[in-house]
PDB file of N, CA and C in Angstrom:
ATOM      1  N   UNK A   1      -4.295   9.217  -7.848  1.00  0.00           N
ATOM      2  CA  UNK A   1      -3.144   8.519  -8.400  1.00  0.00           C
ATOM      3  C   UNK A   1      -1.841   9.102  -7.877  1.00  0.00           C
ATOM      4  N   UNK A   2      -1.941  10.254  -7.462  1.00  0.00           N
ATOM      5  CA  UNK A   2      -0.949  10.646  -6.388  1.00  0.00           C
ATOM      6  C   UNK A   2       0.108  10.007  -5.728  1.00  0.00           C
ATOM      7  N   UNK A   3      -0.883   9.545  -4.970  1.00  0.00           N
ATOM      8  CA  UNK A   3      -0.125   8.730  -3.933  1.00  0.00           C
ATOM      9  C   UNK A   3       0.339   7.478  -4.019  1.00  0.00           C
ATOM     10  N   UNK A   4      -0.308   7.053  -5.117  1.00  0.00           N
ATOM     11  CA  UNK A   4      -0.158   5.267  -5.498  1.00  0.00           C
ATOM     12  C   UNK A   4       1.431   5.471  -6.351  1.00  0.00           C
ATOM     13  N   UNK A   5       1.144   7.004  -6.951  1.00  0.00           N
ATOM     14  CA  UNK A   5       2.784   7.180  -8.039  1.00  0.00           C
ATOM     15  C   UNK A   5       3.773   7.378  -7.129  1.00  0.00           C
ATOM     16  N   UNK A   6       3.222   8.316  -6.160  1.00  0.00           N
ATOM     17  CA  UNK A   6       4.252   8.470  -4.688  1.00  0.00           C
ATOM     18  C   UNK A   6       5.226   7.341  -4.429  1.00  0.00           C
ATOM     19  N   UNK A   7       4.239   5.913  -4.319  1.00  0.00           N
ATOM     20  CA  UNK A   7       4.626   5.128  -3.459  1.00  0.00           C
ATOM     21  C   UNK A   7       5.184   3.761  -4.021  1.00  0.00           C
ATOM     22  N   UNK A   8       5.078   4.555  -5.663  1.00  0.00           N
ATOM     23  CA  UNK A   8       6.084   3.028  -6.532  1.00  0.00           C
ATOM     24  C   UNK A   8       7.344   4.077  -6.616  1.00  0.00           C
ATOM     25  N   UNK A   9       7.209   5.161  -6.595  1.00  0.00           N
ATOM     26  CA  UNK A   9       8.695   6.220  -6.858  1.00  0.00           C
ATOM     27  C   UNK A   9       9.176   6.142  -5.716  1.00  0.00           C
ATOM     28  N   UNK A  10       8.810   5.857  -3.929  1.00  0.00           N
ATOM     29  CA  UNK A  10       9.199   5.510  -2.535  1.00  0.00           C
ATOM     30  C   UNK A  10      10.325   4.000  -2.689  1.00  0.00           C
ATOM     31  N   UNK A  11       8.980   3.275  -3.405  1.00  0.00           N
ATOM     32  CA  UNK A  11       9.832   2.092  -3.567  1.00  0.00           C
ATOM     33  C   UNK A  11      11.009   1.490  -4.557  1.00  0.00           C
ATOM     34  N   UNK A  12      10.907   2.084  -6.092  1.00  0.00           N
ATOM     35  CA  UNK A  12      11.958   2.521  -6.866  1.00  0.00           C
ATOM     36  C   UNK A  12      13.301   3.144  -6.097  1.00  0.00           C
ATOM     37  N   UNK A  13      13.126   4.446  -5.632  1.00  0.00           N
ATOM     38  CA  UNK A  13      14.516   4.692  -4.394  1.00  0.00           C
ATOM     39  C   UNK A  13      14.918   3.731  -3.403  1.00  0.00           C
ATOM     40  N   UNK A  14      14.280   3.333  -3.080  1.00  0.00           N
ATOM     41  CA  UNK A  14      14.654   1.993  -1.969  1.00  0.00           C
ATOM     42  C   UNK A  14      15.415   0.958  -2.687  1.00  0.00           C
ATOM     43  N   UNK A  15      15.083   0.384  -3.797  1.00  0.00           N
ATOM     44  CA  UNK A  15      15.619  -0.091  -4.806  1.00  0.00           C
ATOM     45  C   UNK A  15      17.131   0.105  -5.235  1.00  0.00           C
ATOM     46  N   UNK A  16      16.995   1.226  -5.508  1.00  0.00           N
ATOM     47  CA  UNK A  16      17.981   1.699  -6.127  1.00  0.00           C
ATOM     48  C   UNK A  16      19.281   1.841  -5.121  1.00  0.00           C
ATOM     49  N   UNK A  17      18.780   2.287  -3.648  1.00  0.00           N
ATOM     50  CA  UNK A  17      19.672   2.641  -2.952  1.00  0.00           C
ATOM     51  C   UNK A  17      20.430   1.397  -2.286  1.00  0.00           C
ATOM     52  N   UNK A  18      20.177  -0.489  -2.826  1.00  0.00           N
ATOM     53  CA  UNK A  18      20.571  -1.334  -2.781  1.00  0.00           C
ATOM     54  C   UNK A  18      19.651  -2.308  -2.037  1.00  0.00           C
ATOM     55  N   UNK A  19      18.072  -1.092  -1.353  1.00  0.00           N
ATOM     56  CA  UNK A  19      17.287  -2.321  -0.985  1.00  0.00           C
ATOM     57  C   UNK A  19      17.119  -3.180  -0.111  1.00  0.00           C
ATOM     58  N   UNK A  20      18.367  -3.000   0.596  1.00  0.00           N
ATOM     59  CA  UNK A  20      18.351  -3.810   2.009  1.00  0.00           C
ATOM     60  C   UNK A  20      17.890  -3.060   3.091  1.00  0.00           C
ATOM     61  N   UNK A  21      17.175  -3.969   3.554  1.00  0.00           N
ATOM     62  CA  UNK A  21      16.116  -3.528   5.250  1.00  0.00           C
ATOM     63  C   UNK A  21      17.275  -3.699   6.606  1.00  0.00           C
ATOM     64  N   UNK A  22      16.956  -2.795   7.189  1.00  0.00           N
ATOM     65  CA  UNK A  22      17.589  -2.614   8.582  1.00  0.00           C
ATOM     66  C   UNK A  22      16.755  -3.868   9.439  1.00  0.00           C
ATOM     67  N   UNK A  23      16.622  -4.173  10.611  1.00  0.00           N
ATOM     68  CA  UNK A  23      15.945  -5.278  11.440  1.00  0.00           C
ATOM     69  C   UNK A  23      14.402  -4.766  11.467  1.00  0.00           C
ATOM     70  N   UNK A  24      14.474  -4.022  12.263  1.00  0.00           N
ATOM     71  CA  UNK A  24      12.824  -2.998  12.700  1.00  0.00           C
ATOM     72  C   UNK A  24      12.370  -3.107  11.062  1.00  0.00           C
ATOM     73  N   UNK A  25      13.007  -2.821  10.035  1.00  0.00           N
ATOM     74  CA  UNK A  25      12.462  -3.152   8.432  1.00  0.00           C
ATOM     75  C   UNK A  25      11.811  -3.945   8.001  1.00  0.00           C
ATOM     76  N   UNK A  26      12.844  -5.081   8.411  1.00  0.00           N
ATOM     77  CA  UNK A  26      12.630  -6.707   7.901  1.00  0.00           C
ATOM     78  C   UNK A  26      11.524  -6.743   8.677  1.00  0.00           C
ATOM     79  N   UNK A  27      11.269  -6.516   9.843  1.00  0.00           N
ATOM     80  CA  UNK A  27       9.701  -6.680  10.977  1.00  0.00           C
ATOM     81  C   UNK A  27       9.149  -6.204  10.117  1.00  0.00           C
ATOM     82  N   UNK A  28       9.053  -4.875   9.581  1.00  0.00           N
ATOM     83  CA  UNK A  28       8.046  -4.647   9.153  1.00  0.00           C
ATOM     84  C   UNK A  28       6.989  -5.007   7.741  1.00  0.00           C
ATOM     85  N   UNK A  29       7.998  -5.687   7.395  1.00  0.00           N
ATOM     86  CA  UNK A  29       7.672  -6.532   5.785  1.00  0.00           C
ATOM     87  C   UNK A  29       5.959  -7.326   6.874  1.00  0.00           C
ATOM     88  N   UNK A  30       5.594  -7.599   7.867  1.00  0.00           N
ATOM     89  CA  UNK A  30       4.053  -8.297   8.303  1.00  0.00           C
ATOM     90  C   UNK A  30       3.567  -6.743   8.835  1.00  0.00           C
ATOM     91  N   UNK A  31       3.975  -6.063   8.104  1.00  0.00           N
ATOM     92  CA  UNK A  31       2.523  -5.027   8.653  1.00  0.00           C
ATOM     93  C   UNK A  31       1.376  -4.836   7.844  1.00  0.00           C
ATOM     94  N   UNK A  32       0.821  -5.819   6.916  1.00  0.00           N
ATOM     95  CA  UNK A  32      -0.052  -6.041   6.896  1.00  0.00           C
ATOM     96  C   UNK A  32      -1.453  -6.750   6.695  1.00  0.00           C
ATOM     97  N   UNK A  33      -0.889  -6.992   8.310  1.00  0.00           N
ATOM     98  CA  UNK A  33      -1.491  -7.863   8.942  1.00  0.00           C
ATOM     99  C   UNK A  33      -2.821  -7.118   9.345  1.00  0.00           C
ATOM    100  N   UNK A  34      -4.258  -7.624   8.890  1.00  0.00           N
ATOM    101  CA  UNK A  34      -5.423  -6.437   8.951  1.00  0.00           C
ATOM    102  C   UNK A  34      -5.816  -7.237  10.635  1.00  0.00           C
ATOM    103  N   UNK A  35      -5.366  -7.828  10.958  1.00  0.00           N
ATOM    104  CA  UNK A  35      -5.906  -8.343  12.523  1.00  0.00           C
ATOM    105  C   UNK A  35      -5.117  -7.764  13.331  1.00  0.00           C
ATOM    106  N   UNK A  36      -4.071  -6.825  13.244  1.00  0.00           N
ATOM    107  CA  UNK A  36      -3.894  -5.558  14.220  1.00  0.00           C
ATOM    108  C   UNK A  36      -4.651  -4.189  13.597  1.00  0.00           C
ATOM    109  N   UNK A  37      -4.666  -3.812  14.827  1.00  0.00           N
ATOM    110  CA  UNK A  37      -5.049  -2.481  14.962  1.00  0.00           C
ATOM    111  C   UNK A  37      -4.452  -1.102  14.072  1.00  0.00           C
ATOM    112  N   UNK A  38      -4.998  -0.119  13.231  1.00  0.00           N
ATOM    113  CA  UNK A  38      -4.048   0.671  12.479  1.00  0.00           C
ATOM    114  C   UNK A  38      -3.200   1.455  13.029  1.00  0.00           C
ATOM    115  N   UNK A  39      -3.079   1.766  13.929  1.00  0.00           N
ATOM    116  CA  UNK A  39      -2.078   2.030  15.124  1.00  0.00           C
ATOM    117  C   UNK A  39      -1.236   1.466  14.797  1.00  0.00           C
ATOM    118  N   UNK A  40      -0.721   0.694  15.458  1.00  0.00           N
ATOM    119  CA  UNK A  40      -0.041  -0.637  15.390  1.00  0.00           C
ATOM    120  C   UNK A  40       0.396  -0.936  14.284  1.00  0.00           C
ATOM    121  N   UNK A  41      -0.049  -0.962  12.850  1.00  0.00           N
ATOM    122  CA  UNK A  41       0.682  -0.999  12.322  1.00  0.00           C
ATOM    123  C   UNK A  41       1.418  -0.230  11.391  1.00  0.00           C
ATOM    124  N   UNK A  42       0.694   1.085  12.049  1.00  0.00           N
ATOM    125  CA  UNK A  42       1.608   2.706  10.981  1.00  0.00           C
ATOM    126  C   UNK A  42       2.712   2.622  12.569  1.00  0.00           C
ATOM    127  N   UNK A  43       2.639   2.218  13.040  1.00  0.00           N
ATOM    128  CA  UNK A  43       4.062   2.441  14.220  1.00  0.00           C
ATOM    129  C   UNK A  43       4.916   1.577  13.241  1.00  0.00           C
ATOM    130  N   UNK A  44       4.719   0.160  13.602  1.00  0.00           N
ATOM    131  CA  UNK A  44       5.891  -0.524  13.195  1.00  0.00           C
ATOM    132  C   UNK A  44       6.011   0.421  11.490  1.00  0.00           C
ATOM    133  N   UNK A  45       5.299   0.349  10.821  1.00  0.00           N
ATOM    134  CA  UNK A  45       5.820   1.430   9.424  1.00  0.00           C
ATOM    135  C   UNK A  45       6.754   2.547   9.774  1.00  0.00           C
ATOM    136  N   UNK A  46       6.609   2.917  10.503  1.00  0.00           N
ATOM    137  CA  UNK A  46       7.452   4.062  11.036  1.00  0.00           C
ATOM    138  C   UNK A  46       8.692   4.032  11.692  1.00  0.00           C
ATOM    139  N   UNK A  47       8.638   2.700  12.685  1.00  0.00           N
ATOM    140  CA  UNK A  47       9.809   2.535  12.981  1.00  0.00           C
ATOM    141  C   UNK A  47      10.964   2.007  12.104  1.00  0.00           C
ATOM    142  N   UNK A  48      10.598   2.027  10.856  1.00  0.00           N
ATOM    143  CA  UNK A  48      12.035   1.178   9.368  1.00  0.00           C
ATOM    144  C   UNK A  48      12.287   2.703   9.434  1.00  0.00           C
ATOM    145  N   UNK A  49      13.103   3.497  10.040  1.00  0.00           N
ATOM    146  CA  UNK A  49      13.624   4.834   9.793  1.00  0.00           C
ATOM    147  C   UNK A  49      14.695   4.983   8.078  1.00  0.00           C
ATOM    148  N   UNK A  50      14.623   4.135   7.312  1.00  0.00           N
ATOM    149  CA  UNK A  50      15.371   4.575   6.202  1.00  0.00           C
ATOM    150  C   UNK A  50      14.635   4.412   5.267  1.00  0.00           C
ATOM    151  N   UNK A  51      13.363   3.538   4.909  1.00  0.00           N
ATOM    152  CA  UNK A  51      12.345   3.454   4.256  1.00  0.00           C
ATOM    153  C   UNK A  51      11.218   4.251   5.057  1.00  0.00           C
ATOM    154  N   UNK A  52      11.232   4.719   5.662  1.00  0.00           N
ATOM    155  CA  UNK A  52       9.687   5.630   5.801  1.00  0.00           C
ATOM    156  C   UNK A  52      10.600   7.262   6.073  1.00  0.00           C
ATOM    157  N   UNK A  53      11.668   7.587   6.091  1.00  0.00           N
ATOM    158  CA  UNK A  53      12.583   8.206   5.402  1.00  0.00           C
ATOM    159  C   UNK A  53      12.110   8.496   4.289  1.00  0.00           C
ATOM    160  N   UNK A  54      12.421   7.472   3.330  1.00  0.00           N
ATOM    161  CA  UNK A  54      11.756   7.485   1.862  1.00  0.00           C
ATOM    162  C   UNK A  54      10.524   7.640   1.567  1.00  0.00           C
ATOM    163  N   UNK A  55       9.461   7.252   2.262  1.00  0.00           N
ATOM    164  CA  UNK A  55       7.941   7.604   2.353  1.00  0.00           C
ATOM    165  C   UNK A  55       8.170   9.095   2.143  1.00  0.00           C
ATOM    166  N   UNK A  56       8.507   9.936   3.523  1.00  0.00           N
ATOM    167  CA  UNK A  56       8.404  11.069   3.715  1.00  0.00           C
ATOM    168  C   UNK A  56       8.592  11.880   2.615  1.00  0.00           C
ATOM    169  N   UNK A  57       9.795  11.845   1.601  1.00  0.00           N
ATOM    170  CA  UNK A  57      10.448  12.733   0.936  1.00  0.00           C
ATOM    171  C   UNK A  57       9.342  12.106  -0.814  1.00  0.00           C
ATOM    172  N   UNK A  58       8.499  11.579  -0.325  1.00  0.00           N
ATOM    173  CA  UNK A  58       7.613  11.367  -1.725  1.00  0.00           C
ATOM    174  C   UNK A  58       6.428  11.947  -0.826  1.00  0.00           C
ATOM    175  N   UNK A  59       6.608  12.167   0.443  1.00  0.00           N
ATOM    176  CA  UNK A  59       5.085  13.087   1.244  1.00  0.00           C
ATOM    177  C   UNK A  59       4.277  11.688   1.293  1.00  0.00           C
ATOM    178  N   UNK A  60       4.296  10.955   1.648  1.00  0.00           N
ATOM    179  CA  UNK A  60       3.680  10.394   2.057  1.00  0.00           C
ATOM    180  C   UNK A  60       3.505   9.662   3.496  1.00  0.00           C
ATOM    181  N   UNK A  61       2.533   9.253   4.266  1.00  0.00           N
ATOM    182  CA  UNK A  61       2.696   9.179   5.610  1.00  0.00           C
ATOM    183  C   UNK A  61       2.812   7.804   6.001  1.00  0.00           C
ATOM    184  N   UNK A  62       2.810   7.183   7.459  1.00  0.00           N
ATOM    185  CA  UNK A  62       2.577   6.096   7.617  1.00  0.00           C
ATOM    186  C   UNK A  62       1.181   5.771   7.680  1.00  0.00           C
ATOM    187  N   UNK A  63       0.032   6.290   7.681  1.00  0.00           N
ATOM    188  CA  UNK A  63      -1.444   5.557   7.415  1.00  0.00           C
ATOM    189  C   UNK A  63      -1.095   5.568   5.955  1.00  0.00           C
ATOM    190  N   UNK A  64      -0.640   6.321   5.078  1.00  0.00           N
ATOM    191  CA  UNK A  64      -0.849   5.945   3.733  1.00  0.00           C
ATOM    192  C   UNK A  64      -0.221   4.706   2.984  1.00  0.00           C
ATOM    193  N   UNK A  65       1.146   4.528   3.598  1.00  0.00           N
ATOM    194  CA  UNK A  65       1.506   3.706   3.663  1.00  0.00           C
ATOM    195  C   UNK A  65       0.819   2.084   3.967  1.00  0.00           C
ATOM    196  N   UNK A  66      -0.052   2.306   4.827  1.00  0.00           N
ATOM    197  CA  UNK A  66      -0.632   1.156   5.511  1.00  0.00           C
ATOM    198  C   UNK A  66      -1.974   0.939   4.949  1.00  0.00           C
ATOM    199  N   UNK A  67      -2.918   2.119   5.098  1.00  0.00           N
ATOM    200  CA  UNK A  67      -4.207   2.330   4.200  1.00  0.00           C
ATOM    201  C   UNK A  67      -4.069   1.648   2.404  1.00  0.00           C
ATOM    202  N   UNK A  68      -3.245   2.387   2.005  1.00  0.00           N
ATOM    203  CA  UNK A  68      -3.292   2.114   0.798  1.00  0.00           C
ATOM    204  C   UNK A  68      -3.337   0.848   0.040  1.00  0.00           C
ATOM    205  N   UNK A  69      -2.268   0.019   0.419  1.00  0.00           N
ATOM    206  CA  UNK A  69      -2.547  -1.287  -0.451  1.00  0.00           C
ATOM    207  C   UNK A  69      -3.742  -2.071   0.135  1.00  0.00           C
ATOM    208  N   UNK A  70      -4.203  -2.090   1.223  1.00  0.00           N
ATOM    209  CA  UNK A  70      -5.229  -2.520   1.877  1.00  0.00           C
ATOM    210  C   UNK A  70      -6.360  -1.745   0.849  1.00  0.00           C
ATOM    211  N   UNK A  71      -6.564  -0.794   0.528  1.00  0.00           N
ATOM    212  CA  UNK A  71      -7.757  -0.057   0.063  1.00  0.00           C
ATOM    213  C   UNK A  71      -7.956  -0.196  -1.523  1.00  0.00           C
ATOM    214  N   UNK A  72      -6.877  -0.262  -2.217  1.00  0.00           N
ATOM    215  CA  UNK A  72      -6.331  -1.112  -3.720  1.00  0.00           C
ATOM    216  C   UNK A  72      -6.497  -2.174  -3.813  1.00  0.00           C
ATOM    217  N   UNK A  73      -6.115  -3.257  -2.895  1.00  0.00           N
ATOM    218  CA  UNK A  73      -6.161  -4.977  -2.762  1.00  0.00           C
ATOM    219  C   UNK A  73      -7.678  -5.115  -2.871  1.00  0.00           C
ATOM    220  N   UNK A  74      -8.321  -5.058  -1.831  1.00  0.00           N
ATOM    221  CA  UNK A  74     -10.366  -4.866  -1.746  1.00  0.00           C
ATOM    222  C   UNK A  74     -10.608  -4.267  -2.852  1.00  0.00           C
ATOM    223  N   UNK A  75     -10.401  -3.038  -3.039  1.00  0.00           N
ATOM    224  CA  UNK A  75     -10.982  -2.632  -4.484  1.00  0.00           C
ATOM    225  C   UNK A  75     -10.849  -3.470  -6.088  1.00  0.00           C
ATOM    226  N   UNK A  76      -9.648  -3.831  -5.985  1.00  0.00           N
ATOM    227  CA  UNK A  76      -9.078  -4.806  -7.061  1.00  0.00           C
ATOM    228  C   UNK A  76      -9.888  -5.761  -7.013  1.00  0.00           C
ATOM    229  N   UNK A  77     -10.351  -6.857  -5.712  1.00  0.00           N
ATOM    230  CA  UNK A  77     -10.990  -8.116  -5.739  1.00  0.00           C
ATOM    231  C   UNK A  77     -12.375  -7.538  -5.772  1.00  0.00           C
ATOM    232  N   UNK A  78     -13.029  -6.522  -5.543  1.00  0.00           N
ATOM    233  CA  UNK A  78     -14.739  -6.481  -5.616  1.00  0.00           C
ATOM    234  C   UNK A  78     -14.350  -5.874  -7.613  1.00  0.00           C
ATOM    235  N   UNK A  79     -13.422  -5.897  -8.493  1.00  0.00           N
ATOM    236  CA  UNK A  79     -13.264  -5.299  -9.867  1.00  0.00           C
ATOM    237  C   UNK A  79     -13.225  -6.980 -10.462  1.00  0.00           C
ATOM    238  N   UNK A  80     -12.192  -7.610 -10.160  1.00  0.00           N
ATOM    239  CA  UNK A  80     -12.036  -8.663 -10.578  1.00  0.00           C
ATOM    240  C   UNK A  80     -13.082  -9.598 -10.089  1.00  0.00           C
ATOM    241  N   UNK A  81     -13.664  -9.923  -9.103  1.00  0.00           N
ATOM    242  CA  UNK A  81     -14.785 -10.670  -8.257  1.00  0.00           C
ATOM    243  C   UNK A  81     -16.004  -9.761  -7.940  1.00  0.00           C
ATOM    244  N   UNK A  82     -16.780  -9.425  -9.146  1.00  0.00           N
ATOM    245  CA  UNK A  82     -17.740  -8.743  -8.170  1.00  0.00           C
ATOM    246  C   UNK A  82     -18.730  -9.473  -7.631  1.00  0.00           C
ATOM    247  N   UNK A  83     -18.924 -11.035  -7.237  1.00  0.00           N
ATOM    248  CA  UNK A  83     -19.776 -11.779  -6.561  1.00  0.00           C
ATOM    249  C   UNK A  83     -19.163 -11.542  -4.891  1.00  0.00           C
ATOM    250  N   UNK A  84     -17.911 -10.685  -4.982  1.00  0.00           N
ATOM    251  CA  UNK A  84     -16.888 -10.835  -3.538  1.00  0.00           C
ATOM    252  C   UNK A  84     -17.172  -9.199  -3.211  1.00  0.00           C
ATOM    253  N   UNK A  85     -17.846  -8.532  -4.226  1.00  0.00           N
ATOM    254  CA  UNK A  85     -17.624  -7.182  -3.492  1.00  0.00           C
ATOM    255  C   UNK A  85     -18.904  -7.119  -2.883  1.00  0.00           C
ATOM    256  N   UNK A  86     -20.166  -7.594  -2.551  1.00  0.00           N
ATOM    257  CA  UNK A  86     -20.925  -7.336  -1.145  1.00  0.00           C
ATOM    258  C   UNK A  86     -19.740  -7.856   0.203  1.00  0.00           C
ATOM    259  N   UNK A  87     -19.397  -8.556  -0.126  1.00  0.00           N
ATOM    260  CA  UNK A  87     -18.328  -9.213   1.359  1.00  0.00           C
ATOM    261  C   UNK A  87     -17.638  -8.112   1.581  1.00  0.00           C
ATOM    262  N   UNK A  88     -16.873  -7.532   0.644  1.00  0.00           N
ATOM    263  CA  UNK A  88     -15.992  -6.215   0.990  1.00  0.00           C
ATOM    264  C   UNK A  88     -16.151  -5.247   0.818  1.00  0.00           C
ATOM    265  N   UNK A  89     -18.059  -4.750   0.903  1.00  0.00           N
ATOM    266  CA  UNK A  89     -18.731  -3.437   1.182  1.00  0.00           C
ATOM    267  C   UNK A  89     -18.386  -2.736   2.461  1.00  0.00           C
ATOM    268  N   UNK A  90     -18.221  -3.602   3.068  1.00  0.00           N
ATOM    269  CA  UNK A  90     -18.287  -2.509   4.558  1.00  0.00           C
ATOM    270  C   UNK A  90     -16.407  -1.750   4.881  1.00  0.00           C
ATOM    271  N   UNK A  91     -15.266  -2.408   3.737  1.00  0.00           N
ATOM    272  CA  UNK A  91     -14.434  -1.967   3.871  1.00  0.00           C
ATOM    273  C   UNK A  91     -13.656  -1.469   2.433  1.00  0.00           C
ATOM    274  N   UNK A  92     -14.933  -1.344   1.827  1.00  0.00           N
ATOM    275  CA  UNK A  92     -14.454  -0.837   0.012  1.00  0.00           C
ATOM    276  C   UNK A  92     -15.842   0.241  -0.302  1.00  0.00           C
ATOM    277  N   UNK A  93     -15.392   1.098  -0.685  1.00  0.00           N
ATOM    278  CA  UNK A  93     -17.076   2.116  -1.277  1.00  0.00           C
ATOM    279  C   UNK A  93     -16.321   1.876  -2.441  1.00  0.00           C
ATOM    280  N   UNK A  94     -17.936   2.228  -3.397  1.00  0.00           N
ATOM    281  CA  UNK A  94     -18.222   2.623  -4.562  1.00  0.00           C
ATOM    282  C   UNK A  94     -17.047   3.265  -5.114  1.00  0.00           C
ATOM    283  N   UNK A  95     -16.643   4.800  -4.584  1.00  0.00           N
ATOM    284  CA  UNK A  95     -15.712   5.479  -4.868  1.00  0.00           C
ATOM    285  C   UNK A  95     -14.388   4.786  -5.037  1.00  0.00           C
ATOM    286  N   UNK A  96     -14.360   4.008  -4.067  1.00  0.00           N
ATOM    287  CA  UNK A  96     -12.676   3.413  -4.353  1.00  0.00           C
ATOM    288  C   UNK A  96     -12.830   2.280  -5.514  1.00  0.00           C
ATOM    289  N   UNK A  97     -13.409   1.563  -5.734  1.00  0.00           N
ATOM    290  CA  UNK A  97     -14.257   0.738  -6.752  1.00  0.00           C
ATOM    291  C   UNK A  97     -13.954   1.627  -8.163  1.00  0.00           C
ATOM    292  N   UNK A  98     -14.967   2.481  -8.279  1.00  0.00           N
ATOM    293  CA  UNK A  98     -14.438   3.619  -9.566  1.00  0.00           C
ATOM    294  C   UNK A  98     -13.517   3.826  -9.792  1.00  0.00           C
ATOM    295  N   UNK A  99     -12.095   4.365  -8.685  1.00  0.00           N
ATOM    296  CA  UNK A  99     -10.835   4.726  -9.215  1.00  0.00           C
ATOM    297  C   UNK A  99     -10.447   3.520  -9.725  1.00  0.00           C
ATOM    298  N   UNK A 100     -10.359   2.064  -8.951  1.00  0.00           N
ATOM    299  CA  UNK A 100      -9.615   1.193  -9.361  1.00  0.00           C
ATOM    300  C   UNK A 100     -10.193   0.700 -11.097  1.00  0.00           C
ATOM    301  N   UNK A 101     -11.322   0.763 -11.099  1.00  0.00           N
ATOM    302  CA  UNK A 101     -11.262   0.533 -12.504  1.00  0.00           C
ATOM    303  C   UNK A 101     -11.369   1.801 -13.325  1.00  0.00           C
ATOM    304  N   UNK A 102     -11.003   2.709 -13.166  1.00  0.00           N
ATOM    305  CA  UNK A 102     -10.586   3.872 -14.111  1.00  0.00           C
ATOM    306  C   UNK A 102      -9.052   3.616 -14.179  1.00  0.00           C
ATOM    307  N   UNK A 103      -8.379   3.563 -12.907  1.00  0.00           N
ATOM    308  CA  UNK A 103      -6.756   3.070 -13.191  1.00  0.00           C
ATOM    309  C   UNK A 103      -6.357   1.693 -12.816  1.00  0.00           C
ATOM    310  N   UNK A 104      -7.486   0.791 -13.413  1.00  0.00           N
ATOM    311  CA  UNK A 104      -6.702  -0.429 -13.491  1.00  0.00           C
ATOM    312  C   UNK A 104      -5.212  -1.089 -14.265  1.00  0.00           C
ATOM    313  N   UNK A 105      -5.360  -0.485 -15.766  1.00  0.00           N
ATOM    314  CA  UNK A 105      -3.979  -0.894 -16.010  1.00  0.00           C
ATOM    315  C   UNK A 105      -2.674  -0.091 -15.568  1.00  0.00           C
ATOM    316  N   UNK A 106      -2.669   1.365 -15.311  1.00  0.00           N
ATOM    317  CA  UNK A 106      -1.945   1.373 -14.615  1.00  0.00           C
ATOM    318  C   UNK A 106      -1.362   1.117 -13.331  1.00  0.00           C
ATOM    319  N   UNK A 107      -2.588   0.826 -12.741  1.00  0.00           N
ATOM    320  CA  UNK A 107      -1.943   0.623 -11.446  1.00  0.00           C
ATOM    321  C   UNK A 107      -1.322  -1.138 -10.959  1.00  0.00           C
ATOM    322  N   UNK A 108      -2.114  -1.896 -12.110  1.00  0.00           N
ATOM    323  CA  UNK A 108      -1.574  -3.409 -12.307  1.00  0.00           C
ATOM    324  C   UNK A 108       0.013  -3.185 -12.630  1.00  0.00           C
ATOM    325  N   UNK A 109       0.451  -2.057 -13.083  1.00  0.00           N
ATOM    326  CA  UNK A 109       2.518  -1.743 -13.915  1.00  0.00           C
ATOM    327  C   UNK A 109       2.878  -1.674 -12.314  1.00  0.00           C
ATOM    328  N   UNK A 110       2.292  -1.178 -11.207  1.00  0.00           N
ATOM    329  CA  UNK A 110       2.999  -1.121 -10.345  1.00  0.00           C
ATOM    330  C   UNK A 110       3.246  -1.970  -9.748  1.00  0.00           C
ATOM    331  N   UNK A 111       4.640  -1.785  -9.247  1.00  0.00           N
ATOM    332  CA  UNK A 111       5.640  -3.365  -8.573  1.00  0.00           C
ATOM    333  C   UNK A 111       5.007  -3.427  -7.347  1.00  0.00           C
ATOM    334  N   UNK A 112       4.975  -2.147  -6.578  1.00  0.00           N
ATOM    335  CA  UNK A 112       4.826  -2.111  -5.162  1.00  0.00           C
ATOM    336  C   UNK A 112       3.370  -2.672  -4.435  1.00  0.00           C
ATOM    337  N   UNK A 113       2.506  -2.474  -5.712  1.00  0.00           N
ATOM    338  CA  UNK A 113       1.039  -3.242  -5.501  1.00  0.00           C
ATOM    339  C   UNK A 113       1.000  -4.477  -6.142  1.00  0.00           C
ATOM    340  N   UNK A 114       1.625  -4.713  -7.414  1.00  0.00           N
ATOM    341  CA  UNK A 114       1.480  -6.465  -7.883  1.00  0.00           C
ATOM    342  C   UNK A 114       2.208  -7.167  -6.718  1.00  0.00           C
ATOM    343  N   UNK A 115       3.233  -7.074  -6.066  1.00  0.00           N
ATOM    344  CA  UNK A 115       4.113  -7.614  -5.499  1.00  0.00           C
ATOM    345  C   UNK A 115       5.271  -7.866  -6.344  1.00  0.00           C
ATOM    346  N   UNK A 116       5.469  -7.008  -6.989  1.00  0.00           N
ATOM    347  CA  UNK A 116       6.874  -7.455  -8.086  1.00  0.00           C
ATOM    348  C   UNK A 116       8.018  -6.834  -7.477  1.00  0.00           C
TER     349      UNK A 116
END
């Protein structure tokens, strides 16, 4: 839960600090897009230098950045759909499955994963 608190307190400062994206930013609002490569898209994460700025100073990286809601989103739909979690075995374990429903309601309060 670390990192998931990390990364609504990343996005809370961003917030606060008025929230507006630089260009390379606004690009990066499609990084995630799972039909590129993770390369590819912890770069473009990296290149918003005032929001991954903000990553940094909550310690968090650009794979985490990129990993994470990807690894929450799958876990969430094999919790809520489990007729959908053989489909998203080969990119969800058990383990991530467990956390999400041990911190399901909290992690549903977060903006940065509901999309709020």
């Amino acid at each position: 839960m670390d990192n998931t608190k990390a990364m609504q307190a990343a996005v809370d400062d961003f917030k606060k600090g008025g929230g507006r994206r630089s260009r390379p930013e606004q690009a990066g609002k499609s990084i995630g897009d799972n039909s590129k490569p993770l390369a590819e898209m912890e770069a473009k994460r990296a290149a918003g230098p005032r929001m991954f700025a903000i990553y940094r100073k909550h310690g968090l990286t650009a794979e985490d950045v990129v990993l994470m809601p990807f690894v929450l989103l799958d876990a969430g739909m094999a919790v809520a759909y489990p007729s959908a979690a053989a489909k998203l075995a080969d990119r969800t374990s058990p383990a991530q499955i467990a956390f999400y429903k041990q911190h399901q309601a909290e992690l549903k309060k977060m903006s940065w994963l509901s999309g709020g």
